[in-house]
Protein backbone atom coordinates (compact mmCIF):
# COMPACT_ATOMS: atom_id res chain seq x y z
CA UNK A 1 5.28 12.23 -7.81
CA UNK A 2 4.41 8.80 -9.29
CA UNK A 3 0.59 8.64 -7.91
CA UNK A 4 -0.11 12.10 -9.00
CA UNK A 5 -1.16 11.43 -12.47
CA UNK A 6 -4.12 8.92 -10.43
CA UNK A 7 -4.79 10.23 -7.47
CA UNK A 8 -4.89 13.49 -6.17
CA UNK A 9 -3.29 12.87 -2.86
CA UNK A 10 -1.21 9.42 -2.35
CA UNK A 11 -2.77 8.49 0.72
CA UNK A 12 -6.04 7.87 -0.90
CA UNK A 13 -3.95 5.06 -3.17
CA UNK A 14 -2.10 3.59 -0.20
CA UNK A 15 -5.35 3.37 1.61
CA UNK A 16 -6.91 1.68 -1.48
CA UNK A 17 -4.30 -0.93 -1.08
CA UNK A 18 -4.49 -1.57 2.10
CA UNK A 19 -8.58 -1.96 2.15
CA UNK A 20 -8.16 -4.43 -1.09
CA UNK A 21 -5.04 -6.45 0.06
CA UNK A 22 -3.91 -5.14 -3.53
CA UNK A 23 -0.42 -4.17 -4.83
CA UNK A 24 0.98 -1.75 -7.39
CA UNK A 25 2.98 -3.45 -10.00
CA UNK A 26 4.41 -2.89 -13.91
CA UNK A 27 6.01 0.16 -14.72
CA UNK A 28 5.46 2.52 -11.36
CA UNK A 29 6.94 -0.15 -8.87
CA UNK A 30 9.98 -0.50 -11.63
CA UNK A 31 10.05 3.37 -11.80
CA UNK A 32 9.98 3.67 -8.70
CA UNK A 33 13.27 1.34 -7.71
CA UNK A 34 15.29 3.08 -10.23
CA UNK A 35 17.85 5.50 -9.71
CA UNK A 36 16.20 9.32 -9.99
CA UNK A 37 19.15 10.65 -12.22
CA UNK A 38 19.06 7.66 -15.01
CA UNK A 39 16.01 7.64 -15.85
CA UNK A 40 14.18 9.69 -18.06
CA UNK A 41 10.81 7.90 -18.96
CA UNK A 42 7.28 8.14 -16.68
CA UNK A 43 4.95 5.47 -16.52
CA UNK A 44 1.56 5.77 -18.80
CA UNK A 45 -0.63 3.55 -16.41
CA UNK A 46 -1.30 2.33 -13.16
CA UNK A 47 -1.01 -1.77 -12.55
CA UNK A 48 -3.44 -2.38 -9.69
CA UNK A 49 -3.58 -6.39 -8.75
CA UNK A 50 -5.75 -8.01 -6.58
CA UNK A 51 -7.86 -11.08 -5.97
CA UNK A 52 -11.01 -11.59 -7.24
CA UNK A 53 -12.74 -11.44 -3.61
CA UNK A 54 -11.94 -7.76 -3.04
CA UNK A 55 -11.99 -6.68 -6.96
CA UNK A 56 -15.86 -5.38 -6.63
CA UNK A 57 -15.07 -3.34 -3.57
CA UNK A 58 -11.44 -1.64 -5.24
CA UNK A 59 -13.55 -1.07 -8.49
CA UNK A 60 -16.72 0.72 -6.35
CA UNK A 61 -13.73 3.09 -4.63
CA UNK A 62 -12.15 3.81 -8.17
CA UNK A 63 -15.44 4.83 -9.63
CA UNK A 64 -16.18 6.88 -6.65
CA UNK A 65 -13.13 8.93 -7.54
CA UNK A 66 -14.60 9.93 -10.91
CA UNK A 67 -12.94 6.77 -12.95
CA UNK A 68 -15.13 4.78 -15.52
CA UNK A 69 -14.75 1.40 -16.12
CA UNK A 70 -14.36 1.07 -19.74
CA UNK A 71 -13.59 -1.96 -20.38
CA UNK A 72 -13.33 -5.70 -18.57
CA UNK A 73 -11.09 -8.33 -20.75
CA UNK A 74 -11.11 -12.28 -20.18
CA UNK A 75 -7.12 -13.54 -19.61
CA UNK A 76 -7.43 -15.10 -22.60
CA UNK A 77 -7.91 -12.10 -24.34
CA UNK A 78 -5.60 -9.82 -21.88
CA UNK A 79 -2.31 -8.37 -22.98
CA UNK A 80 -0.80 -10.58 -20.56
CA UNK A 81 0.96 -14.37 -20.56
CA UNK A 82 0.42 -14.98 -16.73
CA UNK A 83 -1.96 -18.24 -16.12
CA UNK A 84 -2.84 -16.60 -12.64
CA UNK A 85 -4.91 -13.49 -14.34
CA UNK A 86 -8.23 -14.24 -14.72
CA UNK A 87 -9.33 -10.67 -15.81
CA UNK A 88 -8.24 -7.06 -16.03
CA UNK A 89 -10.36 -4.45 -16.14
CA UNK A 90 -9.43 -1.22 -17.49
CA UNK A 91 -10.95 2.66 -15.98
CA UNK A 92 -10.17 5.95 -17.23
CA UNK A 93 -10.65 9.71 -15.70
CA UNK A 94 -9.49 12.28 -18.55
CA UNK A 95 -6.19 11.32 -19.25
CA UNK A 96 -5.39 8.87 -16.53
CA UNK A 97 -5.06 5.25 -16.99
CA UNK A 98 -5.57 2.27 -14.40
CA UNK A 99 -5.54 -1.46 -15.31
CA UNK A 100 -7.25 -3.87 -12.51
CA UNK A 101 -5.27 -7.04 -12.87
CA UNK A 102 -7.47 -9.51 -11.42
CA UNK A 103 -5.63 -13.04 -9.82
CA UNK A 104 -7.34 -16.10 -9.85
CA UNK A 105 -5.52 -17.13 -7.02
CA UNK A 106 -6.21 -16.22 -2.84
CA UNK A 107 -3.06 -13.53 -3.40
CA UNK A 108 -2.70 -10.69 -5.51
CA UNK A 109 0.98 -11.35 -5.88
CA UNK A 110 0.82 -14.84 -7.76
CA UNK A 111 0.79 -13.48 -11.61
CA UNK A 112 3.55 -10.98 -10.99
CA UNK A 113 6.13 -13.74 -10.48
CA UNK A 114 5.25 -14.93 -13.84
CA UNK A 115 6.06 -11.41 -15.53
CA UNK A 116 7.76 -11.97 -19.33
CA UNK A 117 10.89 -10.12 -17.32
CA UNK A 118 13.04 -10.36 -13.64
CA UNK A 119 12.89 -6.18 -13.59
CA UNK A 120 9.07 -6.56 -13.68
CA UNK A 121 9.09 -8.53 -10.87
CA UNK A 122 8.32 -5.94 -7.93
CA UNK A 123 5.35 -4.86 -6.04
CA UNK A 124 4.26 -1.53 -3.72
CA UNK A 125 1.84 -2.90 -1.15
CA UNK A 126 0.61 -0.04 1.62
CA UNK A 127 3.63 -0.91 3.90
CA UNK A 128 6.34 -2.06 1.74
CA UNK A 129 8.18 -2.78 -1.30
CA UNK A 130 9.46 -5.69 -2.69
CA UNK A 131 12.00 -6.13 -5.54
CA UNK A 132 12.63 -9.93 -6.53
CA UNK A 133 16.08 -9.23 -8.11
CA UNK A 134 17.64 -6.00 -6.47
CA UNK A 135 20.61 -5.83 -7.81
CA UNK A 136 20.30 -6.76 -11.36
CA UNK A 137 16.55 -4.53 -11.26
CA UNK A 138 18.12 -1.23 -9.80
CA UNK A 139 21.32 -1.56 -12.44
CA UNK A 140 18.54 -1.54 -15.34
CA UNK A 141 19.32 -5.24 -16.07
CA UNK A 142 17.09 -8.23 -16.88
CA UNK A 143 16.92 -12.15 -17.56
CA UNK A 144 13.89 -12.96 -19.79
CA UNK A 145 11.34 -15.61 -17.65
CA UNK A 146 12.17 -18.70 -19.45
CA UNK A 147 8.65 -19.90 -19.23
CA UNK A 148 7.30 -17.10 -21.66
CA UNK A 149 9.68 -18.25 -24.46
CA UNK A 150 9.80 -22.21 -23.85
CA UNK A 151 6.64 -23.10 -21.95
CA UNK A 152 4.04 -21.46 -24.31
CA UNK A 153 3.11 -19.95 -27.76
CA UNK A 154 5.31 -16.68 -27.92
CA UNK A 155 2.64 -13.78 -27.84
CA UNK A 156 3.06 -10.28 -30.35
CA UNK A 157 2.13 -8.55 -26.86
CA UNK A 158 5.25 -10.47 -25.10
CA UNK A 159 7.40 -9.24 -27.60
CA UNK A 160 6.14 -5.48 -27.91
CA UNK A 161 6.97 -5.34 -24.19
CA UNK A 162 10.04 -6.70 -24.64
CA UNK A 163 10.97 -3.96 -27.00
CA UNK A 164 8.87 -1.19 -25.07
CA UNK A 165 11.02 -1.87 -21.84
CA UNK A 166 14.64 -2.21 -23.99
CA UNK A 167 13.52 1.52 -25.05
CA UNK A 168 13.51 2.30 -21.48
CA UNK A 169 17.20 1.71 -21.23
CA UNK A 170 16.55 -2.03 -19.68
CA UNK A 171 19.38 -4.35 -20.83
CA UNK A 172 18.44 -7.65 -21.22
CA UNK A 173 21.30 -10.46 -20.61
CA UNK A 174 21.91 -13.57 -20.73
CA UNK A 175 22.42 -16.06 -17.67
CA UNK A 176 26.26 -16.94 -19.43
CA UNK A 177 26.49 -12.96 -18.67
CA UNK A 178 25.20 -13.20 -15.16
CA UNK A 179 26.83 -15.67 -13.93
CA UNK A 180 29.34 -17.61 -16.78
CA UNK A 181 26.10 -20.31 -16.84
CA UNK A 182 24.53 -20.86 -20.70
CA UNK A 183 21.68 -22.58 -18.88
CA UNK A 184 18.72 -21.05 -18.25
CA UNK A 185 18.84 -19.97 -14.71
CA UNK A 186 16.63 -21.98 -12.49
CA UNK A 187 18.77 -21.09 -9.03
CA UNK A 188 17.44 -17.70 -9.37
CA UNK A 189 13.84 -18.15 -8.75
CA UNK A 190 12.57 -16.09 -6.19
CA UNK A 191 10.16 -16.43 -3.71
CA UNK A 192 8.94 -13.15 -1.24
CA UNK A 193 10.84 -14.94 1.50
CA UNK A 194 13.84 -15.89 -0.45
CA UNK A 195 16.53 -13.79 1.39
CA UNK A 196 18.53 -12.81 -2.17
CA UNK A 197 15.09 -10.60 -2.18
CA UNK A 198 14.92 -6.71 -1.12
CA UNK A 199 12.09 -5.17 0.98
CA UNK A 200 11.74 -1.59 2.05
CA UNK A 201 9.31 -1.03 4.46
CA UNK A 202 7.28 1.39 6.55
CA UNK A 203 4.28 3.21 4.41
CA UNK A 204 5.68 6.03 2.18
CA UNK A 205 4.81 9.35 3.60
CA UNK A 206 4.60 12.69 1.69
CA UNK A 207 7.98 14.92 2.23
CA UNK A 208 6.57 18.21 3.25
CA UNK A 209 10.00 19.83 1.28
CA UNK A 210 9.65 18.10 -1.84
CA UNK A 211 5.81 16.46 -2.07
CA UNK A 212 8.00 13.54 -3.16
CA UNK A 213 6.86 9.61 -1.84
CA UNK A 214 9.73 8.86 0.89
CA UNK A 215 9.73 5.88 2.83
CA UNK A 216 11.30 7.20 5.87
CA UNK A 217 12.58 2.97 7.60
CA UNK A 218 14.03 0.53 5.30
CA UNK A 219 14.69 -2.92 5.90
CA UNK A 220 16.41 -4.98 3.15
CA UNK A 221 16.45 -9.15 3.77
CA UNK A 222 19.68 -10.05 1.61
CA UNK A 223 22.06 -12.04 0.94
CA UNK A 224 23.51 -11.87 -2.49
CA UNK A 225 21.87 -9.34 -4.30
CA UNK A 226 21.12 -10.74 -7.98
């Protein structure tokens, strides 16, 4: 169970979420997209985003729960590239790990369409899930975001998570392999209303036979998965 490591029931998550307006991103939406029998990795942290004018009320419910907030970092200064993060702020409880991604924007959803990488680009809300490039996400590929490479100074922390996901079995292609273009792809850009974009929705719901997440109705708005 993916919020298991964080919370001791996942209704008290989904309910965080939905209080905040926040979304899980990073490594548990990915994780949680991917096919059960390929994958052998777990995530190490929780990616909480949200906007700055609910941050103070998510961090009072974490702390509540027994985290600590240990540490609050400046985007500058962040392991991240986005230019909508204006903080993240990092609690711990023993062994468990949550990073508050703060966005300096009305939505909590801006900086995660600037992710380094297409198979990043996914969110869990309280109601749904959204996956930006289905098809390419859920076969373990990925297009590098052009903007990380070409639009400013290439970070050490880009590149580590570059590697760090390629260890996870993520292939990363080209756009001449995607679609016989050497350009960098600029038709692909997604939106969460493009209709090449995959939601599942309905809140997930514990499975009394397995304790697993389910989401029990899906809804997918497609049209070419890519």
């Amino acid at each position: 169970m993916l919020t298991r490591p964080f919370f001791e029931k996942a209704e008290n998550l989904y309910d965080l979420l939905a209080a905040n307006h926040a979304v899980i991103s990073g490594s548990c939406a990915l994780r949680l997209l991917l096919p059960e029998n390929d994958v052998c990795w777990m995530p190490d942290d929780l990616d909480i985003y949200v906007c700055e004018s609910k941050v103070q009320d998510l961090l009072r419910t974490l702390m509540a729960s027994k985290y600590k907030l240990t540490s609050r970092t400046a985007a500058n200064d962040a392991p991240y590239t986005s230019s909508h993060i204006q903080s993240v702020c990092t609690l711990h409880h023993n062994s468990s790990r949550i990073d508050v991604i703060v966005s300096n924007s009305s939505t909590a959803i801006s900086p995660i369409f600037q992710f380094h990488s297409t198979v990043l680009m996914n969110f869990v809300t309280a109601h749904s899930v959204f996956c930006a490039y289905p098809e390419m996400t859920t076969n373990q590929l990925s297009l590098i975001n052009p903007f990380v490479v070409f639009c400013q100074p290439l970070r050490r922390s880009t590149l580590d998570a570059l590697l760090k996901y390629s260890t996870r079995n993520i292939q990363y292609i080209t756009c001449q392999q995607l679609h016989d273009d050497c350009q960098c792809c600029k038709d692909l850009i997604r939106s969460t209303d493009d209709e090449s974009c995959m939601w599942l929705t309905c809140p997930p719901q514990p499975n009394p036979l397995s304790d697993q997440e389910t989401f029990p109705c899906v809804s997918r708005v497609t049209s070419k998965f890519q």
